[in-house]
N, C-alpha and C. Protein backbone atom coordinates (compact mmCIF):
# COMPACT_ATOMS: atom_id res chain seq x y z
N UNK A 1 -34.03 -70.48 36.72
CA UNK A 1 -34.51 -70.04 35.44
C UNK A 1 -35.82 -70.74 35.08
N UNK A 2 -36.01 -71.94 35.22
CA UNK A 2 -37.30 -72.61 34.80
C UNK A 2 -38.08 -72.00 36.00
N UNK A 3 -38.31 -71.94 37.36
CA UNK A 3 -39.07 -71.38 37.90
C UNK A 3 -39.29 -70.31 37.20
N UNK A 4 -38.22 -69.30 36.99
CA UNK A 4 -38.99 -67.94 36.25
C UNK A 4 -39.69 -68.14 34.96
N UNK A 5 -39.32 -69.22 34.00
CA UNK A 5 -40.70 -69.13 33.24
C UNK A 5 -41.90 -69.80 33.94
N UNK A 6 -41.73 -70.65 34.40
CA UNK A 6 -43.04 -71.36 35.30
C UNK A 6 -44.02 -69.91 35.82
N UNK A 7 -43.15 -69.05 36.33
CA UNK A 7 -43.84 -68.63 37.35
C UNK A 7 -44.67 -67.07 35.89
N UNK A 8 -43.58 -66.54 34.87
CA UNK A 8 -44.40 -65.90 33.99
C UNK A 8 -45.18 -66.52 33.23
N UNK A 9 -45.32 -68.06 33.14
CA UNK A 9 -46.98 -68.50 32.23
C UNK A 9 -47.84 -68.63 32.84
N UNK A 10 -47.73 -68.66 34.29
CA UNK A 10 -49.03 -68.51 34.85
C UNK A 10 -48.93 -67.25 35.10
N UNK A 11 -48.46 -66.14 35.23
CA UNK A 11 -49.43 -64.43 35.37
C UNK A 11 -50.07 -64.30 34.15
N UNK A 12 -49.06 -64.94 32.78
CA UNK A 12 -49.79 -64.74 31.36
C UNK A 12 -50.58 -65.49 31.00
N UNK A 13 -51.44 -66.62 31.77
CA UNK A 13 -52.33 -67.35 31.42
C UNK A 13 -53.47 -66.77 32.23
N UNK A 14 -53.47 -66.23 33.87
CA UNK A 14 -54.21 -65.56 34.70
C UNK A 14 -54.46 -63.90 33.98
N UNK A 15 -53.93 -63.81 32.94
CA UNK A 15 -53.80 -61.98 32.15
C UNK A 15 -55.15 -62.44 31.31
N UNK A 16 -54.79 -63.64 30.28
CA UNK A 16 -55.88 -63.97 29.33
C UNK A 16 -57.01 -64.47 29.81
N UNK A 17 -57.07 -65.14 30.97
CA UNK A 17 -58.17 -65.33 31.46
C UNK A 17 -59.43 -64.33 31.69
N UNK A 18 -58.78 -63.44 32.59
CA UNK A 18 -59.35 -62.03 33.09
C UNK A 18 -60.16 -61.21 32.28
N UNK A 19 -59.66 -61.18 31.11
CA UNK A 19 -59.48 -60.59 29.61
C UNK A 19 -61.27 -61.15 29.46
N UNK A 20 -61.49 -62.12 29.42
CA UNK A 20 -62.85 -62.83 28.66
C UNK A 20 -63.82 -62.17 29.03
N UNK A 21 -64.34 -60.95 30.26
CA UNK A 21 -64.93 -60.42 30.32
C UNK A 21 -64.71 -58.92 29.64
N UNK A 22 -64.42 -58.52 28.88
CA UNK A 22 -63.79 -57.30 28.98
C UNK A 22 -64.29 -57.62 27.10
N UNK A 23 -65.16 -58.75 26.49
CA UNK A 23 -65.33 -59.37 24.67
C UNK A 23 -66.69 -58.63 24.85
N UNK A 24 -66.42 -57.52 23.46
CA UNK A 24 -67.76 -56.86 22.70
C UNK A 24 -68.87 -57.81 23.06
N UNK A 25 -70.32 -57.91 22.92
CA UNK A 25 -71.24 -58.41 22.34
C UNK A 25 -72.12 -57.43 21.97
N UNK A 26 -73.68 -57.94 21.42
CA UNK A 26 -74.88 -58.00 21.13
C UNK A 26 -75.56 -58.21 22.11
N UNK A 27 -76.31 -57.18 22.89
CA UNK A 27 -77.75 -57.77 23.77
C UNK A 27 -78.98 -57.21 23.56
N UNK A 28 -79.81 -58.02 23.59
CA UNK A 28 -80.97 -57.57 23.60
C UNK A 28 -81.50 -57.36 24.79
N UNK A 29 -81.53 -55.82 24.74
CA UNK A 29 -82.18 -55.41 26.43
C UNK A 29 -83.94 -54.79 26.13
N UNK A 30 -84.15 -55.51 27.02
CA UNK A 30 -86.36 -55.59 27.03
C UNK A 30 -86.11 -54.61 28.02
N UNK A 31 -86.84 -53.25 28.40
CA UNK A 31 -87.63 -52.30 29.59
C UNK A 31 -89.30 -53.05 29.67
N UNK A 32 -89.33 -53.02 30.59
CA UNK A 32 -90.93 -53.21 31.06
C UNK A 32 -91.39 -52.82 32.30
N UNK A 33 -92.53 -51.50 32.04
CA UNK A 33 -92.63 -50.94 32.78
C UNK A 33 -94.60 -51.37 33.10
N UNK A 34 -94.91 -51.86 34.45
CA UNK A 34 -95.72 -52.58 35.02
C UNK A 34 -96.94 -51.61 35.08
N UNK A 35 -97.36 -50.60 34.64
CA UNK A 35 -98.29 -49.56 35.08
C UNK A 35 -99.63 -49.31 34.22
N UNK A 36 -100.37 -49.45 34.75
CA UNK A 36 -101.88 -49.45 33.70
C UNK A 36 -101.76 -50.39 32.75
N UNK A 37 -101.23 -51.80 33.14
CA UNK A 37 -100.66 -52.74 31.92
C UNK A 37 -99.13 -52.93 31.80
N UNK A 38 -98.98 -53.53 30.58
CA UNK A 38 -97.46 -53.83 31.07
C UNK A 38 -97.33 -53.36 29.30
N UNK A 39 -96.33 -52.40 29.61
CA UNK A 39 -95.78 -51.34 28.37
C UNK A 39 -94.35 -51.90 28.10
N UNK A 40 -93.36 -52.99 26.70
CA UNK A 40 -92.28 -53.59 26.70
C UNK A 40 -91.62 -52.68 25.72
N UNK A 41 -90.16 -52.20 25.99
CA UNK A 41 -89.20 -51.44 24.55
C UNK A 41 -87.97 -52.47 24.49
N UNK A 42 -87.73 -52.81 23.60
CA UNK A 42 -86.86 -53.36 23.04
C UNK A 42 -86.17 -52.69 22.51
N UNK A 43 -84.40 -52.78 22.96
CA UNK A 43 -83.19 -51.77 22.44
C UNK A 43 -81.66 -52.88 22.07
N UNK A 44 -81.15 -52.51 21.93
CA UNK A 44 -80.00 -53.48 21.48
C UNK A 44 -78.94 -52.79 21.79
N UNK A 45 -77.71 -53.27 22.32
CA UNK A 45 -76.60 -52.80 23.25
C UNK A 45 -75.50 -53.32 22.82
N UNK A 46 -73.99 -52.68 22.05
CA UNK A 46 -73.20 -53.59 22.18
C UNK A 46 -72.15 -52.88 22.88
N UNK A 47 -71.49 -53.84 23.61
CA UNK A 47 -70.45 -53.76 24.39
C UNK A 47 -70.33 -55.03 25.39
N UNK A 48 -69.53 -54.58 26.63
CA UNK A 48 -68.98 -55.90 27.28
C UNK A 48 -70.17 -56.33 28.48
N UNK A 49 -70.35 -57.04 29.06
CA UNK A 49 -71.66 -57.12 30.32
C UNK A 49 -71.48 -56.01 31.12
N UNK A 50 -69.49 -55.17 31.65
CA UNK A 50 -69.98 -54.49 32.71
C UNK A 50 -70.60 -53.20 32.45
N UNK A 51 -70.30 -53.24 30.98
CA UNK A 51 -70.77 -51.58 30.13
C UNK A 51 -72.20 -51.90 30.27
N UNK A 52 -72.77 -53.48 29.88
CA UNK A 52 -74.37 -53.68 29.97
C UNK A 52 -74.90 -53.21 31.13
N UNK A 53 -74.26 -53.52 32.21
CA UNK A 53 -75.00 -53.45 33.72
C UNK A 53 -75.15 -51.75 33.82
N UNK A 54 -74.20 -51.15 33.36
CA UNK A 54 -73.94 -49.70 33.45
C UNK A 54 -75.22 -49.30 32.94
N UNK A 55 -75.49 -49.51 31.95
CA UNK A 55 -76.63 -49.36 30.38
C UNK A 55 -78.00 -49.69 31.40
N UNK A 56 -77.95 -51.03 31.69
CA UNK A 56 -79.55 -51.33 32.55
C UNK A 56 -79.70 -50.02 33.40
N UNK A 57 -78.59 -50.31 34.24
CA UNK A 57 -78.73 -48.90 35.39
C UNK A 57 -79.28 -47.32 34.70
N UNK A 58 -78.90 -47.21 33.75
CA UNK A 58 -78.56 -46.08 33.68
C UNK A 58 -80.22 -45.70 32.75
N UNK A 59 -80.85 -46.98 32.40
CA UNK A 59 -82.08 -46.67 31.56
C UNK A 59 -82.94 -47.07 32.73
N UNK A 60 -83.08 -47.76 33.84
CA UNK A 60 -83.56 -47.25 34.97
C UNK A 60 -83.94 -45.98 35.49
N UNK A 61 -82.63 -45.54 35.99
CA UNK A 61 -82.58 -44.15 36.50
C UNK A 61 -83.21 -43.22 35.64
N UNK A 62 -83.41 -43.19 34.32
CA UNK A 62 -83.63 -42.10 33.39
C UNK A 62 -85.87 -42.80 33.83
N UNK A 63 -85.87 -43.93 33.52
CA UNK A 63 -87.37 -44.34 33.79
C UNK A 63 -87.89 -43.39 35.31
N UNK A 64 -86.93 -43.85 36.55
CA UNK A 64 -87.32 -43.00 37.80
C UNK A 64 -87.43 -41.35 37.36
N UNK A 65 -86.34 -41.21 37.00
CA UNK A 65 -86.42 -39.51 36.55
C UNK A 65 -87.44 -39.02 36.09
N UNK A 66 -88.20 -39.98 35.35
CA UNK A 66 -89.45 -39.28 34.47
C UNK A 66 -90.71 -39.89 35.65
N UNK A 67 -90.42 -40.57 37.03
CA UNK A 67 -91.37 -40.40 37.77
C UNK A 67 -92.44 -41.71 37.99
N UNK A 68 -91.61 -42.45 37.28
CA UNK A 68 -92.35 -44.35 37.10
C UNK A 68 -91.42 -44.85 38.44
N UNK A 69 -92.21 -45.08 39.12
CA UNK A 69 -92.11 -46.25 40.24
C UNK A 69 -90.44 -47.50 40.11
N UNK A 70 -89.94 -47.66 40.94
CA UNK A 70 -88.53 -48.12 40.48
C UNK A 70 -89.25 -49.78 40.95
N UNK A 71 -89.90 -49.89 41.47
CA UNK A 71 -90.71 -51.12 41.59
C UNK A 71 -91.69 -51.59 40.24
N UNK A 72 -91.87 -50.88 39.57
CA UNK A 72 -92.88 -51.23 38.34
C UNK A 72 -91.76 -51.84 37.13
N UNK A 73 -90.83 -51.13 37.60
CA UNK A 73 -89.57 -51.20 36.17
C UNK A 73 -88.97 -52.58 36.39
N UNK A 74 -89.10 -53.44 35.31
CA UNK A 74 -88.38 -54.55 34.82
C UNK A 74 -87.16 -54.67 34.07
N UNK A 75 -86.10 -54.41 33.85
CA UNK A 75 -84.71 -54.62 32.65
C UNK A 75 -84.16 -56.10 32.74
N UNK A 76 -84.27 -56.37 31.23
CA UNK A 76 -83.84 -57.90 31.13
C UNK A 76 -83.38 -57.87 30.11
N UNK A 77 -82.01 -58.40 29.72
CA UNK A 77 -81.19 -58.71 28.49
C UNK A 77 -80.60 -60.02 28.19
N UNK A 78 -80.43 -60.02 26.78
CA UNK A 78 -79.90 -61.83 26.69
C UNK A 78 -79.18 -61.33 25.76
N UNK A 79 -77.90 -62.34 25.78
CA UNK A 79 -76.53 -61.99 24.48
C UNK A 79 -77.38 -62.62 23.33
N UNK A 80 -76.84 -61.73 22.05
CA UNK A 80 -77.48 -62.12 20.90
C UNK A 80 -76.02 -62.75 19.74
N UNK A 81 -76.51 -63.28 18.73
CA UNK A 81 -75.42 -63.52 17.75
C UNK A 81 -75.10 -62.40 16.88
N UNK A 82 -75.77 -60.97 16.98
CA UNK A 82 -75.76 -59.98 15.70
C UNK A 82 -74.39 -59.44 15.63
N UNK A 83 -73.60 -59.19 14.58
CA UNK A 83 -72.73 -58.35 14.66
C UNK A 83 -72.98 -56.90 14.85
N UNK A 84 -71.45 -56.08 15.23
CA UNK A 84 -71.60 -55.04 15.44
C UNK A 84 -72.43 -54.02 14.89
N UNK A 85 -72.17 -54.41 13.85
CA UNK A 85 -73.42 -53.32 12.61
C UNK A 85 -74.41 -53.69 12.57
N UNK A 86 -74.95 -54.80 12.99
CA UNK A 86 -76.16 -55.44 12.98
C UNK A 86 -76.95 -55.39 14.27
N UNK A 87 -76.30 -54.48 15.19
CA UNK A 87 -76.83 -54.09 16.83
C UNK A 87 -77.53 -53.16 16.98
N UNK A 88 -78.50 -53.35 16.24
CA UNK A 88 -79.50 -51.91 16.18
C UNK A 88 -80.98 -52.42 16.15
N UNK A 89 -82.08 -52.35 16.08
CA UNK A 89 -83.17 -52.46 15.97
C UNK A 89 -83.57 -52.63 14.93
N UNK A 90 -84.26 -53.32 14.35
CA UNK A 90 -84.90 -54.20 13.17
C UNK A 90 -85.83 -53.27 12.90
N UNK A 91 -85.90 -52.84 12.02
CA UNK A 91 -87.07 -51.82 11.18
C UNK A 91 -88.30 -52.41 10.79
């Protein structure tokens, strides 16, 4: 019996662990695209990093689509403190 709790606080401590990637944030994601100068957009993203990575990718691909060099294109983001409602672009 003590093995069986032994052995369910560690799957339920390895459950919450796992979990820590999977926490909302705030990022501030910069595009910079390298061509006749260097052109920067600033956008704001909330969700978890793997939804972010999805997001970089996916504002990439839309940059290639319109025919900009996948070598010119820069994406860089940093977690911010804003809350959810506050994840939008500053007017």
């Amino acid at each position: 019996m003590k093995k069986l709790f032994v052995a369910c606080a560690i799957v339920l401590s390895a459950g919450l662990f796992a979990s820590c990637g999977d926490t909302n944030f705030c990022y501030e994601v910069t595009t910079t695209i390298n061509l006749l100068g260097s052109h920067s957009t600033t956008t704001y993203f909330w969700g978890t990093s793997n939804e972010l990575k999805a997001y970089e990718a996916d504002l990439k691909k839309t940059q290639t689509d319109l025919g900009i060099d996948e070598n010119t294109i820069q994406i860089s983001s940093k977690r911010t403190s804003r809350s959810q409602a506050e994840c939008r672009p500053a007017n």
